[in-house]
N, C-alpha and C. Protein backbone atom coordinates (compact mmCIF):
# COMPACT_ATOMS: atom_id res chain seq x y z
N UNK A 1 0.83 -1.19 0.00
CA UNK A 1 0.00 0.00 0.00
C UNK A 1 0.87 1.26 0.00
N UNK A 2 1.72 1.60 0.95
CA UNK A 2 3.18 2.52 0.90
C UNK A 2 3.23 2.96 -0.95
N UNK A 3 4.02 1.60 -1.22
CA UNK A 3 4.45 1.46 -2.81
C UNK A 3 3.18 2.87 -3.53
N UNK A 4 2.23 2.10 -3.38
CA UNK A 4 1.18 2.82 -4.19
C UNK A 4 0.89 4.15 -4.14
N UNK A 5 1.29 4.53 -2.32
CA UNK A 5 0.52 5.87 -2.90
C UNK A 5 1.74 6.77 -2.64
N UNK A 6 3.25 6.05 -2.71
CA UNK A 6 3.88 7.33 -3.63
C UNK A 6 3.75 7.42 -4.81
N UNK A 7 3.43 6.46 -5.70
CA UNK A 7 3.28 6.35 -6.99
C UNK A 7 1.75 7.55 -7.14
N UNK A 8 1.12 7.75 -6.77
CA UNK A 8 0.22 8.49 -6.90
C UNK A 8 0.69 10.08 -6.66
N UNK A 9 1.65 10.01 -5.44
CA UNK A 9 1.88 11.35 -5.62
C UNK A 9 2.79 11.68 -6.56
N UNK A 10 3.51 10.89 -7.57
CA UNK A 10 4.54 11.49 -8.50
C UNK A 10 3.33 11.36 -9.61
N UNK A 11 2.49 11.05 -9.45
CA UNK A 11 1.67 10.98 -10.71
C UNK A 11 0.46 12.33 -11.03
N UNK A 12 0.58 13.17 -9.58
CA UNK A 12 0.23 14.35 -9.74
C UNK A 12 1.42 15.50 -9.53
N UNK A 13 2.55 15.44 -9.66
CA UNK A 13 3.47 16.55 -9.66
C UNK A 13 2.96 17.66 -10.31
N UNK A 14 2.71 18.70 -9.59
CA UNK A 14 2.52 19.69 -10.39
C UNK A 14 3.63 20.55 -11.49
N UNK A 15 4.36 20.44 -11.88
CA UNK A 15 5.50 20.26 -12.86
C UNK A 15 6.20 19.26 -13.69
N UNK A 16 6.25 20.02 -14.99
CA UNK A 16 6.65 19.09 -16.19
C UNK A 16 7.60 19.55 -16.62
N UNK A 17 9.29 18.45 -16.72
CA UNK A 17 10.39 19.16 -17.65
C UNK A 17 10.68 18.48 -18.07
N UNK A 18 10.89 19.56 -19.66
CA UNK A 18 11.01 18.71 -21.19
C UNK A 18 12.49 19.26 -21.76
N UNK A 19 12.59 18.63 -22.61
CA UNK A 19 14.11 19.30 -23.53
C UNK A 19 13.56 18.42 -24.68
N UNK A 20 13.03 19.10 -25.77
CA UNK A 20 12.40 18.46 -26.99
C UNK A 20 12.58 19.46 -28.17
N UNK A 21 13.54 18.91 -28.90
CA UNK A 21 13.51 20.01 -29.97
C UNK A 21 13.88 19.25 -31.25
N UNK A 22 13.04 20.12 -32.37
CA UNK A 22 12.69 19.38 -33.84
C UNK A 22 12.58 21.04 -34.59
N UNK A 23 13.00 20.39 -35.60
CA UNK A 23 13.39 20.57 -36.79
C UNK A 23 12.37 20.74 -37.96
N UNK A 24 11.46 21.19 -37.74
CA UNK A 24 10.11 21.11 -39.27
C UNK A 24 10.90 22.07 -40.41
N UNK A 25 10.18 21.01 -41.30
CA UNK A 25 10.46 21.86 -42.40
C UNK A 25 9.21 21.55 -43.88
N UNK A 26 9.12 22.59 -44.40
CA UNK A 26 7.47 22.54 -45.30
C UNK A 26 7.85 23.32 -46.37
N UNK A 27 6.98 23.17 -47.38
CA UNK A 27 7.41 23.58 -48.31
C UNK A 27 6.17 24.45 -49.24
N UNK A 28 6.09 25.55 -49.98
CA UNK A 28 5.70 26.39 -50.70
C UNK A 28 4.41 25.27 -51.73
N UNK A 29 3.13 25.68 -51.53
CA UNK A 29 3.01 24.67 -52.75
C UNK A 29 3.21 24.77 -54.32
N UNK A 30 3.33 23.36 -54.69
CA UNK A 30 4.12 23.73 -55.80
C UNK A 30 5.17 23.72 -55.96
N UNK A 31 5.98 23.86 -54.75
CA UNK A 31 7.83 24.40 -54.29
C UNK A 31 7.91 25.35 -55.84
N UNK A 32 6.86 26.07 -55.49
CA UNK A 32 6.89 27.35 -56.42
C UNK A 32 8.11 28.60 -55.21
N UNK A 33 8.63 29.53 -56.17
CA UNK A 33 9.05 30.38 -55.68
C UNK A 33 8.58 31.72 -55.09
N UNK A 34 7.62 31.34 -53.83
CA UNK A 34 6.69 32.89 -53.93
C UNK A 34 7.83 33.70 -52.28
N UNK A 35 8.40 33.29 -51.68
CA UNK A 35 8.94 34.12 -50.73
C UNK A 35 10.07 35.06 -51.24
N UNK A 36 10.28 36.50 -50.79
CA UNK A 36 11.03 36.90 -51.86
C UNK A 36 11.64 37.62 -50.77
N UNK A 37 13.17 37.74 -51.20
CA UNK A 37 13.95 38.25 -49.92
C UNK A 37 13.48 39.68 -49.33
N UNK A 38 12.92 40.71 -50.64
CA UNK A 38 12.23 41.76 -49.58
C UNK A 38 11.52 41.26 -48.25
N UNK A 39 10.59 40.60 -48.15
CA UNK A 39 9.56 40.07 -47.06
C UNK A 39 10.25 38.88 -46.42
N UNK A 40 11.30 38.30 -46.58
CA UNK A 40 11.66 37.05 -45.98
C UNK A 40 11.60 37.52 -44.20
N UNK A 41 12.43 38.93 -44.02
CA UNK A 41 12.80 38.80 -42.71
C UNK A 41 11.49 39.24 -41.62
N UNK A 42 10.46 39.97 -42.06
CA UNK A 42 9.42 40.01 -42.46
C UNK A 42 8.04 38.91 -42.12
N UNK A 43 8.54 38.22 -42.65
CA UNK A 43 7.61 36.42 -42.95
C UNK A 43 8.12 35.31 -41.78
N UNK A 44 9.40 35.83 -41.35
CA UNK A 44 10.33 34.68 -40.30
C UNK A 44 9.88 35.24 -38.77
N UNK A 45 9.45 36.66 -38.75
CA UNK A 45 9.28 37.50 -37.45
C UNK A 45 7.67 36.89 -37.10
N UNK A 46 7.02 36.90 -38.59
CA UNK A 46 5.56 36.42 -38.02
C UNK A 46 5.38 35.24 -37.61
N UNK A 47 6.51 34.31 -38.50
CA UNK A 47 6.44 32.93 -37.68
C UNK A 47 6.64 32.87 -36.31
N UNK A 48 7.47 33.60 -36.30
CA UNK A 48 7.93 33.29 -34.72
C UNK A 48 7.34 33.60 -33.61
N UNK A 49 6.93 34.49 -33.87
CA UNK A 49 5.35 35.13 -33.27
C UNK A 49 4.59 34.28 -32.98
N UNK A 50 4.16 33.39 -33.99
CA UNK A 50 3.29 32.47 -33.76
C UNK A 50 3.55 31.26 -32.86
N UNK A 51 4.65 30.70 -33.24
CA UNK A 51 5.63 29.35 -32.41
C UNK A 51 5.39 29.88 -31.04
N UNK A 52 5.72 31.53 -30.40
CA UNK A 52 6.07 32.00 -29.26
C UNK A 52 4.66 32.49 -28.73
N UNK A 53 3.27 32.50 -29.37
CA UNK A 53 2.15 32.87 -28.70
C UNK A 53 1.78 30.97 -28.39
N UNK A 54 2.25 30.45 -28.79
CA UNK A 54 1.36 28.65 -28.53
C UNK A 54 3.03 28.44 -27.24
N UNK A 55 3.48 29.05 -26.73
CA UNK A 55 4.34 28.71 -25.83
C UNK A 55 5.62 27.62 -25.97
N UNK A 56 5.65 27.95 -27.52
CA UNK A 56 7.23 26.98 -28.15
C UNK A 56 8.38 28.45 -27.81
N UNK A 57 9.31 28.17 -28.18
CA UNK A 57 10.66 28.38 -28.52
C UNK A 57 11.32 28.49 -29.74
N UNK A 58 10.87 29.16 -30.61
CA UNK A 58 11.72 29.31 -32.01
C UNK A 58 13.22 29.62 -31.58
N UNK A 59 14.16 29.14 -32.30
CA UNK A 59 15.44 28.93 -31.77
C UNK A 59 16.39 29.06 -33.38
N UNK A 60 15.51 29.17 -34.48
CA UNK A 60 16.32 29.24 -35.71
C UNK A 60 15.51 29.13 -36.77
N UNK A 61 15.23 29.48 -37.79
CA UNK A 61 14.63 29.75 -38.79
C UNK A 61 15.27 30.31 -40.28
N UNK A 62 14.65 30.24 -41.44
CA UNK A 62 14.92 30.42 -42.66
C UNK A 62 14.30 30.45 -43.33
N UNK A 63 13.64 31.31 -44.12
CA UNK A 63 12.37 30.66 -44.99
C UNK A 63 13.41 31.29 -46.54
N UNK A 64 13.18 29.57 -47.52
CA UNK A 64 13.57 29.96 -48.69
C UNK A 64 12.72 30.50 -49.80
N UNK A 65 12.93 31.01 -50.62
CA UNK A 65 11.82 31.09 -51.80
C UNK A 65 11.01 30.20 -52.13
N UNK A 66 10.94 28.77 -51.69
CA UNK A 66 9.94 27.90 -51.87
C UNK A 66 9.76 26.94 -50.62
N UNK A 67 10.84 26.73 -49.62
CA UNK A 67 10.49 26.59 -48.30
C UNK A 67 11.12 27.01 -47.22
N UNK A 68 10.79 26.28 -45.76
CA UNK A 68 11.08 26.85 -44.72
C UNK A 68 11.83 25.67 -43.81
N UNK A 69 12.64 26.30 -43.04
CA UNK A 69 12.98 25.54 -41.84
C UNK A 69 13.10 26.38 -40.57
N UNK A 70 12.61 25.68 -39.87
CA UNK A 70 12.34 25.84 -38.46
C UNK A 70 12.74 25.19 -37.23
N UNK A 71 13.79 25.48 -36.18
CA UNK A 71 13.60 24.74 -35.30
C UNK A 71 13.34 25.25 -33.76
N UNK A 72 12.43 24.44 -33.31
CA UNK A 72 11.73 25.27 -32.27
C UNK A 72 12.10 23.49 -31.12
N UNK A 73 11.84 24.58 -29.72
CA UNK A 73 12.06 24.12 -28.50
C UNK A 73 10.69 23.72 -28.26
N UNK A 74 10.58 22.63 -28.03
CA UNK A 74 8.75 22.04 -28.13
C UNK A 74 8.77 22.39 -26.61
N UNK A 75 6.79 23.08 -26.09
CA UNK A 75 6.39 22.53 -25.16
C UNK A 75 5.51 21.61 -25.58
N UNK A 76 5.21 20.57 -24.61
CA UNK A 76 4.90 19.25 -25.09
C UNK A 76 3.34 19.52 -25.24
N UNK A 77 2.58 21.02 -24.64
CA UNK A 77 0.70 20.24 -24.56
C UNK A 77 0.30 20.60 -25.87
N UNK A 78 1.44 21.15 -26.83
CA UNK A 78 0.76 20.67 -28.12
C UNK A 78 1.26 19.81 -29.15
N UNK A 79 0.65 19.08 -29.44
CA UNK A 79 1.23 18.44 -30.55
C UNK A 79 2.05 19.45 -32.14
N UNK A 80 3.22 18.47 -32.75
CA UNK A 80 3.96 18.87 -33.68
C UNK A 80 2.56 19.12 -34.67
N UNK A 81 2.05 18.50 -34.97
CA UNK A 81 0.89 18.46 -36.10
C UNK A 81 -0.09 19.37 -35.91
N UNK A 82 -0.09 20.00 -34.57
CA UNK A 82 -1.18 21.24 -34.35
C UNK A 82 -0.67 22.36 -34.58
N UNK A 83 1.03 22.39 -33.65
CA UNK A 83 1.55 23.46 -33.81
C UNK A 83 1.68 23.85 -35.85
N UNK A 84 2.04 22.74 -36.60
CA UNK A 84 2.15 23.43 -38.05
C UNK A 84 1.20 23.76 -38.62
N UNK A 85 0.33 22.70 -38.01
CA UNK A 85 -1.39 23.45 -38.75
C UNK A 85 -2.08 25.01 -38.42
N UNK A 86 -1.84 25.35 -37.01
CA UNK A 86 -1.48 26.69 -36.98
C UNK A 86 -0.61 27.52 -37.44
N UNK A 87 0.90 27.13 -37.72
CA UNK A 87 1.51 27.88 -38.11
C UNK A 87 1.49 28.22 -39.69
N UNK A 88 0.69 27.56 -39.92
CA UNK A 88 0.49 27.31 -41.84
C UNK A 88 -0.84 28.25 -41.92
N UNK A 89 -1.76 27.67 -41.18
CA UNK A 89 -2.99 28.46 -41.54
C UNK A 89 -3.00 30.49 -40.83
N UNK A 90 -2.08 30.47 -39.99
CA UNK A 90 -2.13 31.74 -39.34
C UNK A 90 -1.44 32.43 -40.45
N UNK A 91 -0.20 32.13 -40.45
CA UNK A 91 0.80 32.59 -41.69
C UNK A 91 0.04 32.82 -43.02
N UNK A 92 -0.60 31.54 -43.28
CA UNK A 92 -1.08 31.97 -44.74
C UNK A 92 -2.37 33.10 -44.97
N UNK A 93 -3.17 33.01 -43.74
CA UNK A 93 -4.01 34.60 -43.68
C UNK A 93 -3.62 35.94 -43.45
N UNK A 94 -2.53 35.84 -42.81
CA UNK A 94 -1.71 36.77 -42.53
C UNK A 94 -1.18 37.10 -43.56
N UNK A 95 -0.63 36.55 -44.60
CA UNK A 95 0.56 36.86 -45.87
C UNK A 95 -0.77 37.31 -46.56
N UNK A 96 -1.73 36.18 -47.13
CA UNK A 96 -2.76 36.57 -48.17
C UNK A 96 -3.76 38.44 -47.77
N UNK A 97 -3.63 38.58 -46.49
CA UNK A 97 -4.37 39.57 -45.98
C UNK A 97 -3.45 40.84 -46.16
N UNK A 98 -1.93 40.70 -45.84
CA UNK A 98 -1.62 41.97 -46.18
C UNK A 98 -1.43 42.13 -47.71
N UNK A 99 -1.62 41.19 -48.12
CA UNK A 99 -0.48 41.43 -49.77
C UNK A 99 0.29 41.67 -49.93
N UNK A 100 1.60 41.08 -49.21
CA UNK A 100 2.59 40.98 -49.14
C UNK A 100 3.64 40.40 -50.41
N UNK A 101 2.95 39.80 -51.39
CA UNK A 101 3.29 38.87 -52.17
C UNK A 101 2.27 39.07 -53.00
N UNK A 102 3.03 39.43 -54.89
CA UNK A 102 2.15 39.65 -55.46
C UNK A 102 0.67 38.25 -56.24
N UNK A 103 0.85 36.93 -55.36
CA UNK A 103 -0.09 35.97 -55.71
C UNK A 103 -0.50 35.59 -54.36
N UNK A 104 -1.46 34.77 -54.57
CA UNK A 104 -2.29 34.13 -53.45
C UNK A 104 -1.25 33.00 -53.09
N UNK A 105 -0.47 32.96 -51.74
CA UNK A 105 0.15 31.68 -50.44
C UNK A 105 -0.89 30.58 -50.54
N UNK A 106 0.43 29.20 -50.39
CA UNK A 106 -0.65 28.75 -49.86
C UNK A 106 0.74 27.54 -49.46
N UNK A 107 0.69 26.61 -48.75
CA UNK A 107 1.77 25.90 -48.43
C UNK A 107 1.45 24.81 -48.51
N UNK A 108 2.48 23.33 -48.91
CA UNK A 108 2.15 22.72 -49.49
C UNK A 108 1.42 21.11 -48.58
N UNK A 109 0.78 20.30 -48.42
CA UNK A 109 0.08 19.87 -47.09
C UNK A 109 1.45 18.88 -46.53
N UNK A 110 1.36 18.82 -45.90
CA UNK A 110 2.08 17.90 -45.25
C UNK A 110 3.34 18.75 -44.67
N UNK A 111 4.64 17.98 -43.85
CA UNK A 111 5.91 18.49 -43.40
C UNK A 111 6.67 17.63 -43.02
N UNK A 112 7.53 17.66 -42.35
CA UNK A 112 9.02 17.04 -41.89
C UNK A 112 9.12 17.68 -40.74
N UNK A 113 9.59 16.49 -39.60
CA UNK A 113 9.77 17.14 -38.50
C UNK A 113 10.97 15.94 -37.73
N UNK A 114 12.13 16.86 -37.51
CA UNK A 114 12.75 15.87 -37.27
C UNK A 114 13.33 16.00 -36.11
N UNK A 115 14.00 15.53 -35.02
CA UNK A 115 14.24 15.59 -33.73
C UNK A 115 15.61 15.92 -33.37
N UNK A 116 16.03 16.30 -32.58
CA UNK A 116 17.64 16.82 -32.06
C UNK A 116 17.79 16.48 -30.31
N UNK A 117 18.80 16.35 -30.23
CA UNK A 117 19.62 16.17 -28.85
C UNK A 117 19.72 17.81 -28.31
N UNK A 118 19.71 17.84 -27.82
CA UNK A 118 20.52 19.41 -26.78
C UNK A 118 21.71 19.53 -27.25
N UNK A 119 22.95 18.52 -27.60
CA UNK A 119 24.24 18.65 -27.81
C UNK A 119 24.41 18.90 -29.72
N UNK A 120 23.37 18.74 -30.35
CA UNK A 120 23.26 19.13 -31.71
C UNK A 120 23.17 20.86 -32.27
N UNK A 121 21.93 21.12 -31.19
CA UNK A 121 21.54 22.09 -31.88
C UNK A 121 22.24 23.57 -32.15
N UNK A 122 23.62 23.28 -32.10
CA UNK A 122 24.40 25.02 -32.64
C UNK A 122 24.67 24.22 -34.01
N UNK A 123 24.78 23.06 -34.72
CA UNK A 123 25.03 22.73 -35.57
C UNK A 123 23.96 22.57 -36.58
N UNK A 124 22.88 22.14 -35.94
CA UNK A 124 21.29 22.43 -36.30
C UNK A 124 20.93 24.03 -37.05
N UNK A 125 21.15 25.39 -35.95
CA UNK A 125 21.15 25.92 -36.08
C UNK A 125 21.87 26.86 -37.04
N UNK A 126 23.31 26.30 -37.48
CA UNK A 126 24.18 26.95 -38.53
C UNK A 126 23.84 26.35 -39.72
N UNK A 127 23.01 24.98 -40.06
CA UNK A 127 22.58 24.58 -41.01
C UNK A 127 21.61 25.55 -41.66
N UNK A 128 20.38 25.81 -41.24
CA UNK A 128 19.53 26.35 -40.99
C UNK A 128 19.60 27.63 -41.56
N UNK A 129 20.20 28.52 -40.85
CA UNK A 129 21.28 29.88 -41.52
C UNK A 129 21.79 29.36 -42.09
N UNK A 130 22.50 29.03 -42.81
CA UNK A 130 23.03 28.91 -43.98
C UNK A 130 22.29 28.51 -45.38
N UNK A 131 20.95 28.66 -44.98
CA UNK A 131 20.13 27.40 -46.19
C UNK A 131 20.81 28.37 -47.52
N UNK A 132 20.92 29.36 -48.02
CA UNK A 132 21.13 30.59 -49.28
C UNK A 132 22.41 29.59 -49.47
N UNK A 133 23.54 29.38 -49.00
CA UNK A 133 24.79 28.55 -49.40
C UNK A 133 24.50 27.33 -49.45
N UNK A 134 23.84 26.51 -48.81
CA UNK A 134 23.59 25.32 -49.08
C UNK A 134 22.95 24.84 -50.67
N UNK A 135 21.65 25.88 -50.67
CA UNK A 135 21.18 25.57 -52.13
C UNK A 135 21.69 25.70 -52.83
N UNK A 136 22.89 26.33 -53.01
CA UNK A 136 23.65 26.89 -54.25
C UNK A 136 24.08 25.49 -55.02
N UNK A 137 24.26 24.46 -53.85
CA UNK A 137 24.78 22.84 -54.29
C UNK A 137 23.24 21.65 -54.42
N UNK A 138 22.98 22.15 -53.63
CA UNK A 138 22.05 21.02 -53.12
C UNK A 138 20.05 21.50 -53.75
N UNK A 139 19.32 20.76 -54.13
CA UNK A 139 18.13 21.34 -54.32
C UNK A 139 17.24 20.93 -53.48
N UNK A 140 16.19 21.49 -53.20
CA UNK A 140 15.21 21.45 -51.93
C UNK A 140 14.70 19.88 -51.74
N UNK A 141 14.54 19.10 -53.35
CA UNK A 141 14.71 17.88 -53.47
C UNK A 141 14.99 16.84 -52.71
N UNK A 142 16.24 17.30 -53.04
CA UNK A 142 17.56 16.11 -52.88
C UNK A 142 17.75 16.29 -51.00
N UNK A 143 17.84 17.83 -50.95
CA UNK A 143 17.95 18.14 -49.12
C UNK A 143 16.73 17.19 -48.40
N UNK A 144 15.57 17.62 -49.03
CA UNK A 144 14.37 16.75 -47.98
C UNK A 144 14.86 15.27 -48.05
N UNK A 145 15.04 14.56 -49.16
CA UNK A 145 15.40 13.06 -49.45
C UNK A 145 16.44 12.66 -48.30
N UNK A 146 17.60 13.53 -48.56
CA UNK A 146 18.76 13.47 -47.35
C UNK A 146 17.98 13.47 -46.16
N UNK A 147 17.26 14.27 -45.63
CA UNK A 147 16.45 14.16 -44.31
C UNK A 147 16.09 13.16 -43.55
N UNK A 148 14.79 13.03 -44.92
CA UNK A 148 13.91 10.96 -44.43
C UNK A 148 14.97 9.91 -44.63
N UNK A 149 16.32 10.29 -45.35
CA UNK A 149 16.80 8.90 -45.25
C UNK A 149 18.10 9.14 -43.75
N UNK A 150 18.11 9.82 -43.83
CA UNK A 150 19.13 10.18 -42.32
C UNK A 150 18.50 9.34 -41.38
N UNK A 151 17.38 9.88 -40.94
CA UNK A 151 16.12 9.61 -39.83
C UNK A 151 15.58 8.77 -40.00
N UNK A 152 15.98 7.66 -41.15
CA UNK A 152 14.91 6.33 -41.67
C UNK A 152 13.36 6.41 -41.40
N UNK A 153 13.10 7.37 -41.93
CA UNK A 153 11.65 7.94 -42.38
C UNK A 153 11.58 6.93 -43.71
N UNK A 154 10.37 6.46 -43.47
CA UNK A 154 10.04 5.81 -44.39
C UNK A 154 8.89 6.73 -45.48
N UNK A 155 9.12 6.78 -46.59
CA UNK A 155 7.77 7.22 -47.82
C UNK A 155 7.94 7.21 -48.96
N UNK A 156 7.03 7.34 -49.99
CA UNK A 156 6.12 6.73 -50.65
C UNK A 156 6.89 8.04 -51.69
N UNK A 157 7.60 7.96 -53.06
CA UNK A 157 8.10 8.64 -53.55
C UNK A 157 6.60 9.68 -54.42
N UNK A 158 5.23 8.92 -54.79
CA UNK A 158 4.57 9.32 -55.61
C UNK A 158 3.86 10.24 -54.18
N UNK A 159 3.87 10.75 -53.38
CA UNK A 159 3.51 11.33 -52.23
C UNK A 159 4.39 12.83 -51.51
N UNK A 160 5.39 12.46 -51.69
CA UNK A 160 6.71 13.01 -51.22
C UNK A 160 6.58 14.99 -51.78
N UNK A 161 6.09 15.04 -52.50
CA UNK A 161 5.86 16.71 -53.13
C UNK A 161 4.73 16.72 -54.03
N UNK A 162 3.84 17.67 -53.80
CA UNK A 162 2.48 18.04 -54.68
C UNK A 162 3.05 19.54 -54.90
């Protein structure tokens, strides 16, 4: 009986600590080119805005002319899949509402979200910044492919970009 009801009191701790951090990354639909460096820095402030009103941690960001990367410090009471679905649908009323961009946003469904250690992320983070040098070699393609196969993400090539 003892046993049990410490187990009950660690099972109401009023405190939760996390160290959870990922890596999303999404793409333009189309991986059309609509972000344009006038508005990039612009478009990265509103994200972050957003990550930081749902009580994440944006910690690094980039948005390219046809996608984005992001890596944010998760709090855990929302899910990865809520937090982008907000961050997609807030962003994209936000961009389409000011006219910021001379066509209608819209981003493409789905994302990538990939996970990091604490001892990664300054290397995470210089990736990230750097995306303008990276593409110069690499295409948004070939980078996502590198991703799912790093992380043995498994998918479906006829799926992979709309």
């Amino acid at each position: 009986m003892r046993h049990w009801r410490r187990a009950l009191i660690f099972a109401f701790m009023p405190n939760t600590y996390t160290q959870l951090y990922v890596q999303l990354v999404f793409a333009v639909k189309g991986r059309e080119c609509r972000v344009t460096e006038a508005v990039r820095e612009r478009l990265q402030r509103y994200i972050c805005g957003v990550v930081a009103q749902h009580q994440h941690k944006p910690l690094a960001i980039y948005c390219m002319p046809d996608h984005l990367h992001l890596l944010v410090g998760l709090q855990p009471s929302q899910s990865i899949a809520d937090l982008v679905r907000d961050i997609k649908s807030s962003f994209t009323t936000w961009l389409n509402t000011e006219r910021l961009l001379s066509h209608k946003f819209q981003w493409q469904q789905g994302y990538g979200a990939f996970s990091y250690a604490r001892s990664q992320l300054d290397a995470v983070v210089k990736y990230i910044l750097s995306q303008p040098v990276h593409h110069q070699k690499t295409t948004f393609h070939e980078e996502y492919r590198a991703f799912l196969e790093k992380f043995g993400v498994e998918y479906d090539e006829r799926y992979l970009f709309d």
